[in-house]
Protein backbone atom coordinates (compact mmCIF):
# COMPACT_ATOMS: atom_id res chain seq x y z
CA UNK A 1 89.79 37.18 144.06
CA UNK A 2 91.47 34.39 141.91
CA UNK A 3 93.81 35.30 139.26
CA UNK A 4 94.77 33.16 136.41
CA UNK A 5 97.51 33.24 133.71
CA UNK A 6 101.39 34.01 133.55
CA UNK A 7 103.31 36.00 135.48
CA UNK A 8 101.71 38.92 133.42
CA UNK A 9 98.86 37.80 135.10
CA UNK A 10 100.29 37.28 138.53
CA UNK A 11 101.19 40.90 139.43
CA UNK A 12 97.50 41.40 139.06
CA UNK A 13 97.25 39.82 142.47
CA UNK A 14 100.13 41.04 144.45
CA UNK A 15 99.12 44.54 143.26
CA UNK A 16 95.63 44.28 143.90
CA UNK A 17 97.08 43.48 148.14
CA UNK A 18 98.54 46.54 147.65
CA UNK A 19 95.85 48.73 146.69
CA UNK A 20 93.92 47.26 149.42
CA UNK A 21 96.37 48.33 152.11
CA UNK A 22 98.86 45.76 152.27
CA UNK A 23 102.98 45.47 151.29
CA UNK A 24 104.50 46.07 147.98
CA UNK A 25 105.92 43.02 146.95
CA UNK A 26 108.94 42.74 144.19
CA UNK A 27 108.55 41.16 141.09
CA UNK A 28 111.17 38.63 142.03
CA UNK A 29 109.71 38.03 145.65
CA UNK A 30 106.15 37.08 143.54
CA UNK A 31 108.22 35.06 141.81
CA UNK A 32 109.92 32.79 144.51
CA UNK A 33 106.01 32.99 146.38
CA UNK A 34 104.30 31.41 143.22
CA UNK A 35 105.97 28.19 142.36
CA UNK A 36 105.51 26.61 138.99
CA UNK A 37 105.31 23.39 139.88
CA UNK A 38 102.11 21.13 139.94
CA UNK A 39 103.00 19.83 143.38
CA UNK A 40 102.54 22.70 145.40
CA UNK A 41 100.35 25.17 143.84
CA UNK A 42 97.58 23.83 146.33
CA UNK A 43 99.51 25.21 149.50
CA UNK A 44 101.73 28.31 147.52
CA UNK A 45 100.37 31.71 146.42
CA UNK A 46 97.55 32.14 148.60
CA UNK A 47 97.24 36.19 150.33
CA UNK A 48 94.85 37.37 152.92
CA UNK A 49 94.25 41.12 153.10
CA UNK A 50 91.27 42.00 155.20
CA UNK A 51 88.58 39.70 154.54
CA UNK A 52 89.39 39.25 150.97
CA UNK A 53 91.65 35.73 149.90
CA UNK A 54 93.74 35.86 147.10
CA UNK A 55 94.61 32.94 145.01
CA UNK A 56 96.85 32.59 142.21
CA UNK A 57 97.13 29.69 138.97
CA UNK A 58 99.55 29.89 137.20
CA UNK A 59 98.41 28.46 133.33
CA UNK A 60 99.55 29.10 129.79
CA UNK A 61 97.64 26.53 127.98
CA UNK A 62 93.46 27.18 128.56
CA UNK A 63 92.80 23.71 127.59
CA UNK A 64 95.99 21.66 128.55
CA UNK A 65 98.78 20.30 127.10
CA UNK A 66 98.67 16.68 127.34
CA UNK A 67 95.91 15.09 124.51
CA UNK A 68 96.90 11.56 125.46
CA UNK A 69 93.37 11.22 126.27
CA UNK A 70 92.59 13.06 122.77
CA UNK A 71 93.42 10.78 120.55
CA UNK A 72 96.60 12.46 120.09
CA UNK A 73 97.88 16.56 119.73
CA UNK A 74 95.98 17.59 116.32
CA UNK A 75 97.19 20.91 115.94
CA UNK A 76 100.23 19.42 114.07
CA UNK A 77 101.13 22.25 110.88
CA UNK A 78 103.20 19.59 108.71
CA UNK A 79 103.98 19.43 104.98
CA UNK A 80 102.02 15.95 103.38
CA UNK A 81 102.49 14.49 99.86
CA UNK A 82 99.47 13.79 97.87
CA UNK A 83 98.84 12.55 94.42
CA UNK A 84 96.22 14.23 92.12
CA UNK A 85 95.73 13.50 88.43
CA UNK A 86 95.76 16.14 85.84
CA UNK A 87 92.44 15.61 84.36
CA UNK A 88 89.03 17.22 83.85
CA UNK A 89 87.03 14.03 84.75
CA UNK A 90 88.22 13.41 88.21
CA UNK A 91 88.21 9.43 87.31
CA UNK A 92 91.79 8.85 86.91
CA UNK A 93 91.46 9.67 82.55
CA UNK A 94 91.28 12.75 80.49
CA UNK A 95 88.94 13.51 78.29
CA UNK A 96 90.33 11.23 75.27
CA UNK A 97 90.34 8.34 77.59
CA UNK A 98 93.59 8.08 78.44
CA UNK A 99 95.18 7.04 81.34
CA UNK A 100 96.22 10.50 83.37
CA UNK A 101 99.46 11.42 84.98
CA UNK A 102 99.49 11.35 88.12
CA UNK A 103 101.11 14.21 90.12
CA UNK A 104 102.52 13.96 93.35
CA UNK A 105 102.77 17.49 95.51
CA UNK A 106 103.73 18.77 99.13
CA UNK A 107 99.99 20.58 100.54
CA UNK A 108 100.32 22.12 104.24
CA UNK A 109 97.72 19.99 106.81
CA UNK A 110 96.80 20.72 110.10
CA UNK A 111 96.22 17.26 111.81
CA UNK A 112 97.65 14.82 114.50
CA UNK A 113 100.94 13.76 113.60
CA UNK A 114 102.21 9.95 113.72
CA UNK A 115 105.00 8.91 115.60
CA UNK A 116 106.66 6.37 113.42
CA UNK A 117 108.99 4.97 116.15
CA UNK A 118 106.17 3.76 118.29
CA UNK A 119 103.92 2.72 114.84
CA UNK A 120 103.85 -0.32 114.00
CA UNK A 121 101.54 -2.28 110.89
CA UNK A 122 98.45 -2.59 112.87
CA UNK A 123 98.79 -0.12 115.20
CA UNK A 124 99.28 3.94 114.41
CA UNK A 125 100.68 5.93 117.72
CA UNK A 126 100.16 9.88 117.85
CA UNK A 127 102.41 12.41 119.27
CA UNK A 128 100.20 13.50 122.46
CA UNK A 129 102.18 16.84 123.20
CA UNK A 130 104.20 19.00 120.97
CA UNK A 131 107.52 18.90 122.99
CA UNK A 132 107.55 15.25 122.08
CA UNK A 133 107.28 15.82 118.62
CA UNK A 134 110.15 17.32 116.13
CA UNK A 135 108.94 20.51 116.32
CA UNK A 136 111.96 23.45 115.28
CA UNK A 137 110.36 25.69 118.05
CA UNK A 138 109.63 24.09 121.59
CA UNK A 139 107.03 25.42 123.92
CA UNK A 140 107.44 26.33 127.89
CA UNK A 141 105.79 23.45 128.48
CA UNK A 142 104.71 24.36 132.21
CA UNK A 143 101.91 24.85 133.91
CA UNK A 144 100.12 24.19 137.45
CA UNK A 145 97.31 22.47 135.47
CA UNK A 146 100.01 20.28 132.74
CA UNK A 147 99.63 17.20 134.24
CA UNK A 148 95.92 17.64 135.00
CA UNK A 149 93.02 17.59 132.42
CA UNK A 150 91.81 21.05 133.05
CA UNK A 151 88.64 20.37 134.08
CA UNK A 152 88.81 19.02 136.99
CA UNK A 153 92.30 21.19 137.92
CA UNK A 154 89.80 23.93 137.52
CA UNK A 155 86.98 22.08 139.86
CA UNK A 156 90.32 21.88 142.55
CA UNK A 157 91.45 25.85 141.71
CA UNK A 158 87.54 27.10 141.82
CA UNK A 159 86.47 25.11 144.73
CA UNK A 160 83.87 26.80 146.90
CA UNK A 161 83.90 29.53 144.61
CA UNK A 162 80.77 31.67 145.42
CA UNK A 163 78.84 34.68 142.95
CA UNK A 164 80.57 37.20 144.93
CA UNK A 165 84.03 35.91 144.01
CA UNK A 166 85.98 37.53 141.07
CA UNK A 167 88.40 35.72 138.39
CA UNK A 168 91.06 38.17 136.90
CA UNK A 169 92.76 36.35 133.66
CA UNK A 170 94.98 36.95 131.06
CA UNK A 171 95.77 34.47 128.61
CA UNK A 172 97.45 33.91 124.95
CA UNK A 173 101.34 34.78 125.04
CA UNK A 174 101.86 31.52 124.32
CA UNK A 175 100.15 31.21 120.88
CA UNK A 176 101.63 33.48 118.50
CA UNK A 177 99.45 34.30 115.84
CA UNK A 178 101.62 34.86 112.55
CA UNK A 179 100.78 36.53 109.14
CA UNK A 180 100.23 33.92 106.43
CA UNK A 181 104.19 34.78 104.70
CA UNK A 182 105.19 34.09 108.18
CA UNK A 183 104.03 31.07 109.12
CA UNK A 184 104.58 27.64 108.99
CA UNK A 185 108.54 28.11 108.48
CA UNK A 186 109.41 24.44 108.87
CA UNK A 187 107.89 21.14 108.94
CA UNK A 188 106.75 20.10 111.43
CA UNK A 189 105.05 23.36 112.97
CA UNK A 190 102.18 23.89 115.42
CA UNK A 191 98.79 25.59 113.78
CA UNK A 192 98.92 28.07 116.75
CA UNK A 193 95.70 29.68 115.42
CA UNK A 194 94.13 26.83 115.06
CA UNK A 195 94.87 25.27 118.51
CA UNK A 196 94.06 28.68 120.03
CA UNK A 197 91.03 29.48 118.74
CA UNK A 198 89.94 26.01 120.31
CA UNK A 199 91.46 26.33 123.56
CA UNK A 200 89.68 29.70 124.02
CA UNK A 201 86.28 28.24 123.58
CA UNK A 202 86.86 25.37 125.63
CA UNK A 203 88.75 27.34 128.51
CA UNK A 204 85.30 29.22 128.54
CA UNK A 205 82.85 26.37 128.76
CA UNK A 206 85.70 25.26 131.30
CA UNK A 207 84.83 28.17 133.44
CA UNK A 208 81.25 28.05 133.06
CA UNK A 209 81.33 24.57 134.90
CA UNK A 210 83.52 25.22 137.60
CA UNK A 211 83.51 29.22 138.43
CA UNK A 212 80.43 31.27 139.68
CA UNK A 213 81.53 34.73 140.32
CA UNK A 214 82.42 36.92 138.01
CA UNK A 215 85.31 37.36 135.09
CA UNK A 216 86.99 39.71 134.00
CA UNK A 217 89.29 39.31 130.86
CA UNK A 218 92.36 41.51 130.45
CA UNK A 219 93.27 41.84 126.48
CA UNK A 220 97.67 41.01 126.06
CA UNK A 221 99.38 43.96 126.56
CA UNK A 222 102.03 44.96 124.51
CA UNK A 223 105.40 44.40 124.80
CA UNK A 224 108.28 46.75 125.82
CA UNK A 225 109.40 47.95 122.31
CA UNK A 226 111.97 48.49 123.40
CA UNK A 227 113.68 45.84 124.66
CA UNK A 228 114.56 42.09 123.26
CA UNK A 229 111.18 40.95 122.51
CA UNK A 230 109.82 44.41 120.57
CA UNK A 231 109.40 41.90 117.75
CA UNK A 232 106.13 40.28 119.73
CA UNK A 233 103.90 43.12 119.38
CA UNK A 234 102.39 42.24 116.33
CA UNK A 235 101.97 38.59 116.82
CA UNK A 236 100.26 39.90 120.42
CA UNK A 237 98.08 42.15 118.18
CA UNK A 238 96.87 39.60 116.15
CA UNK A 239 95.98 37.45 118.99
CA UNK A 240 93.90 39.48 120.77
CA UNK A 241 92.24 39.93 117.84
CA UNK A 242 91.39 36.41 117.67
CA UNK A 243 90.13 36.01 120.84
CA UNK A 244 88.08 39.42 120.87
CA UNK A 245 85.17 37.32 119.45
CA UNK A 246 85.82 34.47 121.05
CA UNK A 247 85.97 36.12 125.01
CA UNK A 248 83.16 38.81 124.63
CA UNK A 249 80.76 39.39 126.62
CA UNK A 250 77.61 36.48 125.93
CA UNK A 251 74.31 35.28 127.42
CA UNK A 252 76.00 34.28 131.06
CA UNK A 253 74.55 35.20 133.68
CA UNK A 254 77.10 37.61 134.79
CA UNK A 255 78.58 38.64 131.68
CA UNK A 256 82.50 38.73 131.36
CA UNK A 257 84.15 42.10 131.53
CA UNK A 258 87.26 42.93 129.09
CA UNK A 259 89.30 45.37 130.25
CA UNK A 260 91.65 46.84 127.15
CA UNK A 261 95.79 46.63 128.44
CA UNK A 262 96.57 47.06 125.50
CA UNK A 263 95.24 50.68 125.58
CA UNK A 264 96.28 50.87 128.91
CA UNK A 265 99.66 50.86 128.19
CA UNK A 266 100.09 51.92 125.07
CA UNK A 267 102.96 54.35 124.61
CA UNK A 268 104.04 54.03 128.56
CA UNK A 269 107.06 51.63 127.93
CA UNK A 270 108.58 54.01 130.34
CA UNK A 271 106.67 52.45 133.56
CA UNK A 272 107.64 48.78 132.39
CA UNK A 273 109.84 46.88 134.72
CA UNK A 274 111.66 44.90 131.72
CA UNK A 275 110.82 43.32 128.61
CA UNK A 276 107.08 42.31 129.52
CA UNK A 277 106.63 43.46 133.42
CA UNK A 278 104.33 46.49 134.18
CA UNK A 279 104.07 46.35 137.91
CA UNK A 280 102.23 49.00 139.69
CA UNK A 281 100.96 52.01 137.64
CA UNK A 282 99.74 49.81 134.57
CA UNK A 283 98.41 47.35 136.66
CA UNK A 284 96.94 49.97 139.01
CA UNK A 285 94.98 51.61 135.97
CA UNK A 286 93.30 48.29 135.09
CA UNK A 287 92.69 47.23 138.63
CA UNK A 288 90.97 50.46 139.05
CA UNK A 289 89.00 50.06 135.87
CA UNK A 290 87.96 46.40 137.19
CA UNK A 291 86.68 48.14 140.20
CA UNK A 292 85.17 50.67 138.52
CA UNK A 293 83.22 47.96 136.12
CA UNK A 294 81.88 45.91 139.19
């Protein structure tokens, strides 16, 4: 059983060693188990219960973070002058032949966004990850896979992976889909919708190349509403939405699963640990459900 996301994700595993016989283990204790950091994930998280291994990967971006080898991070939401002319012709005249005004206003682009300190006159340098960039918001940027192309930190994760092996993920905290009055709210911004809706298709083909058992997708759960981060639940919403169409169920040969947190836990704040954590009864109902599906 491999499991794959945040530490959403990650009680997944320690809770699945439970139902199969084995210790309860804290949230904290899963915590200090799992490190974060690209050096050890090889030789940390790993449980044996029975015959059945249990490995853990702990991701938040599906298709990295790093586009150094991209050309550049083009998901860039950044205000851009351009000059139009007010005519009917298009050709720079109106329709007495007279020279146009020219207009010069401020459009939203999505795009890769140029580093003018490292730019010089015959060469143009991108920002490769948005922490780098002067972004109001910055990202968690960490990962297990950050300083890996995913790929092949997927074809190291996945290896001897066989068709009776099962991949439990959850995925998409990290991209907050916003309403259009919402978002962007400065300049420069990321296009979260636009870098997730990407990432999701490529995290699949991703899979396809390197995994041969069988997925199951668990939909973002809400958040405790109420505690500090109530305000999350609609940008959740909105991203599982997204990726509904993105993650269903296609012409694989073993079709991915979704199993519906969301529903799960709706209205049973009550058996969350804090803000986010649902250890044990939540996950319990979708780890049955997962069984139940196979």
């Amino acid at each position: 059983m491999y499991v794959i996301g945040n530490s959403v994700a990650r009680q997944s595993l320690f809770n699945m060693v439970k139902l199969l016989g084995g210790d309860l283990i804290k949230r904290e204790n899963q915590r200090d188990m799992c490190p974060k950091h690209e050096t050890t994930w090889d030789d940390s998280c790993h449980q044996q219960i029975g015959d059945i291994r249990l490995k853990y990967l702990f991701l938040q971006f599906p298709d990295g973070y790093d586009y150094t080898d991209r050309n550049g991070f083009p998901y860039f939401k950044y205000k851009k002058n351009v000059v139009s002319t007010d005519n009917s012709t298009g050709e720079g005249v109106n329709s007495s032949g007279i020279a146009a005004p020219s207009k010069t206003k401020s459009v939203w682009v999505t795009d890769r966004l140029i580093n003018s300190r490292l730019s010089t006159s015959d060469k143009t340098v991108y920002y490769n990850k948005p922490n780098d960039a002067p972004i109001a918001d910055k990202l968690w940027d960490d990962d297990n896979c950050i300083l890996h192309d995913t790929r092949s930190c997927f074809s190291r994760f996945f290896a001897n992976s066989t068709s009776s092996d099962v991949l439990i993920f959850t995925l998409g905290m990290t991209f907050p889909v916003l309403a259009d009055n919402e978002w962007p709210h400065s300049s420069p911004a990321i296009d979260f919708t636009a870098w997730l809706k990407d990432a999701a298709t490529a995290f699949r083909g991703h899979l396809a190349a390197t995994f041969k058992g069988q997925v199951f997708h668990n939909v973002l759960a809400e958040t405790n509403k109420y505690r500090e981060v109530a305000h999350m639940i609609p940008y959740l919403d909105r991203t599982n939405y997204l990726l509904r169409d993105i993650w269903r169920p296609n012409s694989e040969d073993l079709p991915w699963y979704t199993t519906d947190q969301w529903s799960i836990n709706k209205n049973r704040h009550d058996l969350y640990d804090d803000h986010i954590h649902f250890n044990c009864p939540l996950t319990f109902a979708m780890l049955h459900q997962g069984k139940y599906e196979m």
